[in-house]
N, C-alpha and C. Protein backbone atom coordinates (compact mmCIF):
# COMPACT_ATOMS: atom_id res chain seq x y z
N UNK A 1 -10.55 -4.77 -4.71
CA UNK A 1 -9.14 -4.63 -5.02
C UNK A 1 -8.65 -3.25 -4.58
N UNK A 2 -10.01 -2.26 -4.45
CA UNK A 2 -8.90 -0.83 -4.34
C UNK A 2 -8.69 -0.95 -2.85
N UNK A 3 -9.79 -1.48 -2.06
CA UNK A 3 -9.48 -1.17 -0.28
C UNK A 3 -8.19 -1.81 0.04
N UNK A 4 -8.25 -3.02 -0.63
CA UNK A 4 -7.08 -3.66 -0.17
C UNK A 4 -5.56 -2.85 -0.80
N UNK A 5 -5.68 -2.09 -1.82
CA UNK A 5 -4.70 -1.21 -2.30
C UNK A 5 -4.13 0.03 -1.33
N UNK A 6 -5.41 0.51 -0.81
CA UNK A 6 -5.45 1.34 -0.38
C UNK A 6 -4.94 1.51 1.45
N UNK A 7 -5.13 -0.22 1.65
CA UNK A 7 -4.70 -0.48 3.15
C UNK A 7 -3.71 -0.86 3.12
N UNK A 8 -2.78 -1.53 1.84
CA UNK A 8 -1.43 -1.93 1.51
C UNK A 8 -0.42 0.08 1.24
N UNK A 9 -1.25 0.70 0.63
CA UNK A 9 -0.39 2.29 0.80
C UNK A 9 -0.35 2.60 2.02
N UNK A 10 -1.25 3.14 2.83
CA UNK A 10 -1.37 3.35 4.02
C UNK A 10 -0.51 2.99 5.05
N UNK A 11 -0.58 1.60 5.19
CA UNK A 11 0.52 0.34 5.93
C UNK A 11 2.16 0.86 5.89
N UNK A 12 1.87 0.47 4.22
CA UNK A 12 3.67 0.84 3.56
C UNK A 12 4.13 1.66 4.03
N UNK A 13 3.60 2.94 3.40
CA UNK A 13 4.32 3.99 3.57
C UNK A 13 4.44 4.89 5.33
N UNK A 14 3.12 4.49 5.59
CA UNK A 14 3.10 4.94 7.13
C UNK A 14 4.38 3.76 7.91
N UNK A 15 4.89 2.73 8.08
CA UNK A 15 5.65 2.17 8.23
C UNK A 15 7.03 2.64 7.86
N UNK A 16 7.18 3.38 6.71
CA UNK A 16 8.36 4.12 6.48
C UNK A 16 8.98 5.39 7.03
N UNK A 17 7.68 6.08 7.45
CA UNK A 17 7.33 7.17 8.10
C UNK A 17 8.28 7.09 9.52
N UNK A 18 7.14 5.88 10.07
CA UNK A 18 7.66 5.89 11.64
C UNK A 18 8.93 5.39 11.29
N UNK A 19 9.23 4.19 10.54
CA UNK A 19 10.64 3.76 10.63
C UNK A 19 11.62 4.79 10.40
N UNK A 20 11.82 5.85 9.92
CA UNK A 20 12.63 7.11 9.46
C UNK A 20 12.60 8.17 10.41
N UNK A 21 11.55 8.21 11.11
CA UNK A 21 11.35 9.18 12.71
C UNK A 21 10.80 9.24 13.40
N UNK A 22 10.39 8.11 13.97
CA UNK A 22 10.32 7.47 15.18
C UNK A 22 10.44 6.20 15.53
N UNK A 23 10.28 5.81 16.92
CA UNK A 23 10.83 4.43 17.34
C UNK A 23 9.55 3.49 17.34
N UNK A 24 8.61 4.21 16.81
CA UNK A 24 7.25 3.36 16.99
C UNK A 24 7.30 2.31 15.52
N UNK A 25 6.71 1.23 15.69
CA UNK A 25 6.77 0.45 14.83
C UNK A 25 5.29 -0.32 14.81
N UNK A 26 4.68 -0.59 13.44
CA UNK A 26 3.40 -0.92 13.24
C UNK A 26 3.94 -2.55 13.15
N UNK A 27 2.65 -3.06 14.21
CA UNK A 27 3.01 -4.75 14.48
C UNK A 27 2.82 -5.50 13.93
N UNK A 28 2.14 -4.95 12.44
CA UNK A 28 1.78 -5.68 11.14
C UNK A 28 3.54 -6.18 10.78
N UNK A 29 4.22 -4.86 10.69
CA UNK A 29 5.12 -5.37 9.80
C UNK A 29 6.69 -5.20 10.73
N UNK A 30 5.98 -5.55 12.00
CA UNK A 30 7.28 -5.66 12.66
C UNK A 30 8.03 -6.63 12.87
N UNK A 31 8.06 -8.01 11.81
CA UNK A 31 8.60 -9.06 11.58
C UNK A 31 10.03 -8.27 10.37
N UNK A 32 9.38 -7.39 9.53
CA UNK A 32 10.59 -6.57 8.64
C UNK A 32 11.25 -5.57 8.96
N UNK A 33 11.45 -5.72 10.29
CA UNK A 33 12.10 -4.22 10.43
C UNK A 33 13.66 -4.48 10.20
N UNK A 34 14.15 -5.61 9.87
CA UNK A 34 15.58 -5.65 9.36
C UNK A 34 15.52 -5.23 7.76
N UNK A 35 14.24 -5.47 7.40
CA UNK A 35 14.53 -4.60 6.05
C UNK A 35 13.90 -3.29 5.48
N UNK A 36 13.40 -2.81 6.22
CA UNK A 36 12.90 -1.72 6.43
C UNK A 36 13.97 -0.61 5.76
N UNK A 37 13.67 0.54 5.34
CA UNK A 37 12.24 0.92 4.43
C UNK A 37 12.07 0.52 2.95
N UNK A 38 12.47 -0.87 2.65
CA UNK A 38 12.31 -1.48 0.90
C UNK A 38 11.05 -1.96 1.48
N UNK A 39 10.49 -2.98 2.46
CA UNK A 39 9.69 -3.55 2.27
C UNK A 39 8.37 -2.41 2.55
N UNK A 40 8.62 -1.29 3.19
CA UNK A 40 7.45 -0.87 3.75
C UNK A 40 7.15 0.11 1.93
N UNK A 41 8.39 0.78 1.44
CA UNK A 41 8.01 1.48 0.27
C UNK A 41 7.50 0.09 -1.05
N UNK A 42 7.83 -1.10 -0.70
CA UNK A 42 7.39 -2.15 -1.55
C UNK A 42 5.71 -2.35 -1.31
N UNK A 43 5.42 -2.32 -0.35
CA UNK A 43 4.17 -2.57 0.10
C UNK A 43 3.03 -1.53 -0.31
N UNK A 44 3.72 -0.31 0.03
CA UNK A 44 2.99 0.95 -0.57
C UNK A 44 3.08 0.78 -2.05
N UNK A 45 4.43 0.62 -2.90
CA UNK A 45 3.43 0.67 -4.15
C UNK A 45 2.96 -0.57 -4.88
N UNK A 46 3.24 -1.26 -4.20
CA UNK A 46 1.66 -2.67 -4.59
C UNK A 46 0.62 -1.84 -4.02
N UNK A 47 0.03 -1.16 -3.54
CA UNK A 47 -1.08 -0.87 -2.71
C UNK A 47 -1.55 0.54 -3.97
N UNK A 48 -0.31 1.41 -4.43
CA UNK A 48 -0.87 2.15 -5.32
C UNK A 48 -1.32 1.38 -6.72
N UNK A 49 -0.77 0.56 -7.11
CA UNK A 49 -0.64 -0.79 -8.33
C UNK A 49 -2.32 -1.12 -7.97
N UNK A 50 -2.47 -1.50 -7.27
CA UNK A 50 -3.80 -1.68 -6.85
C UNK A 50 -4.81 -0.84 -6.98
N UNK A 51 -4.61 0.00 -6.39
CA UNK A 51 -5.49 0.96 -6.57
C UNK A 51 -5.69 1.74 -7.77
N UNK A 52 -4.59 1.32 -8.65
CA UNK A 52 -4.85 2.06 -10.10
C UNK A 52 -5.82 0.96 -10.87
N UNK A 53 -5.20 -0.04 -10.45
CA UNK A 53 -5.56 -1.50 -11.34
C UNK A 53 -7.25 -1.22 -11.20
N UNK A 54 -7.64 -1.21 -9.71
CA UNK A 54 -9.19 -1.10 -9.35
C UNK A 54 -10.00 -0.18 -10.22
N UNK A 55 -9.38 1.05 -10.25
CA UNK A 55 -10.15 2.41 -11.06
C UNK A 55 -9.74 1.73 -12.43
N UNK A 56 -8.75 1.31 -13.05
CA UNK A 56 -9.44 1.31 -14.45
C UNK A 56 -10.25 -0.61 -14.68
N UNK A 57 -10.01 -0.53 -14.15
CA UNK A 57 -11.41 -1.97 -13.77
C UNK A 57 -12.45 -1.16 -13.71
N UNK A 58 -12.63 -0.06 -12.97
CA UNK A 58 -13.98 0.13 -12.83
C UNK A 58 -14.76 0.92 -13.48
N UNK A 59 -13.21 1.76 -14.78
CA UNK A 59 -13.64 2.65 -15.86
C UNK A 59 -14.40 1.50 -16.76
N UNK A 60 -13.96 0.61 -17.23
CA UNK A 60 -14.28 -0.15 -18.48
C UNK A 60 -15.46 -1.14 -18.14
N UNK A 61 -15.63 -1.05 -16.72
CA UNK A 61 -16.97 -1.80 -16.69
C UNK A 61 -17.71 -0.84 -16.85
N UNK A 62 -17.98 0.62 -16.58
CA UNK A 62 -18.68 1.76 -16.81
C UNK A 62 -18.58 1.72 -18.43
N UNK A 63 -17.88 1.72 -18.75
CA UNK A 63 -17.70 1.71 -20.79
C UNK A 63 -18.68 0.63 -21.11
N UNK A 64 -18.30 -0.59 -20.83
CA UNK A 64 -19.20 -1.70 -21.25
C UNK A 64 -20.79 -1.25 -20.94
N UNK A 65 -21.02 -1.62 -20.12
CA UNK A 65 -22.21 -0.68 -19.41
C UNK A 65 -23.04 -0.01 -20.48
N UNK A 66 -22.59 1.23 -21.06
CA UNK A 66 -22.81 2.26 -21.47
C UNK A 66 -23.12 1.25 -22.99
């Protein structure tokens, strides 16, 4: 769950990046570039959502554990 969090931030927000200053566009999400930058800052924070979700998943299996 976190890689995939972590490749959904990455994506997002680097997509917002270029969309805001420059003309380059990532071909993942170049089907949204009419809605660009909600979907690319949407994408990034599902990807942080994720990546939080993962770490405390992976606190409480360490608790149990213990």
């Amino acid at each position: 769950m976190t890689r995939i969090g972590v490749f959904l931030a990455i994506v997002g927000f680097l997509s917002v990046i270029l969309f805001q200053f420059t003309d380059y566009r990532i071909r993942l999400l170049a089907w949204a570039d009419d809605y660009q930058p909600g979907i690319g800052l949407g994408a990034g924070a599902l990807g942080v959502v994720l990546i939080v979700a993962g770490v405390m998943a992976g606190k409480k299996k360490a608790a149990a554990a213990e």
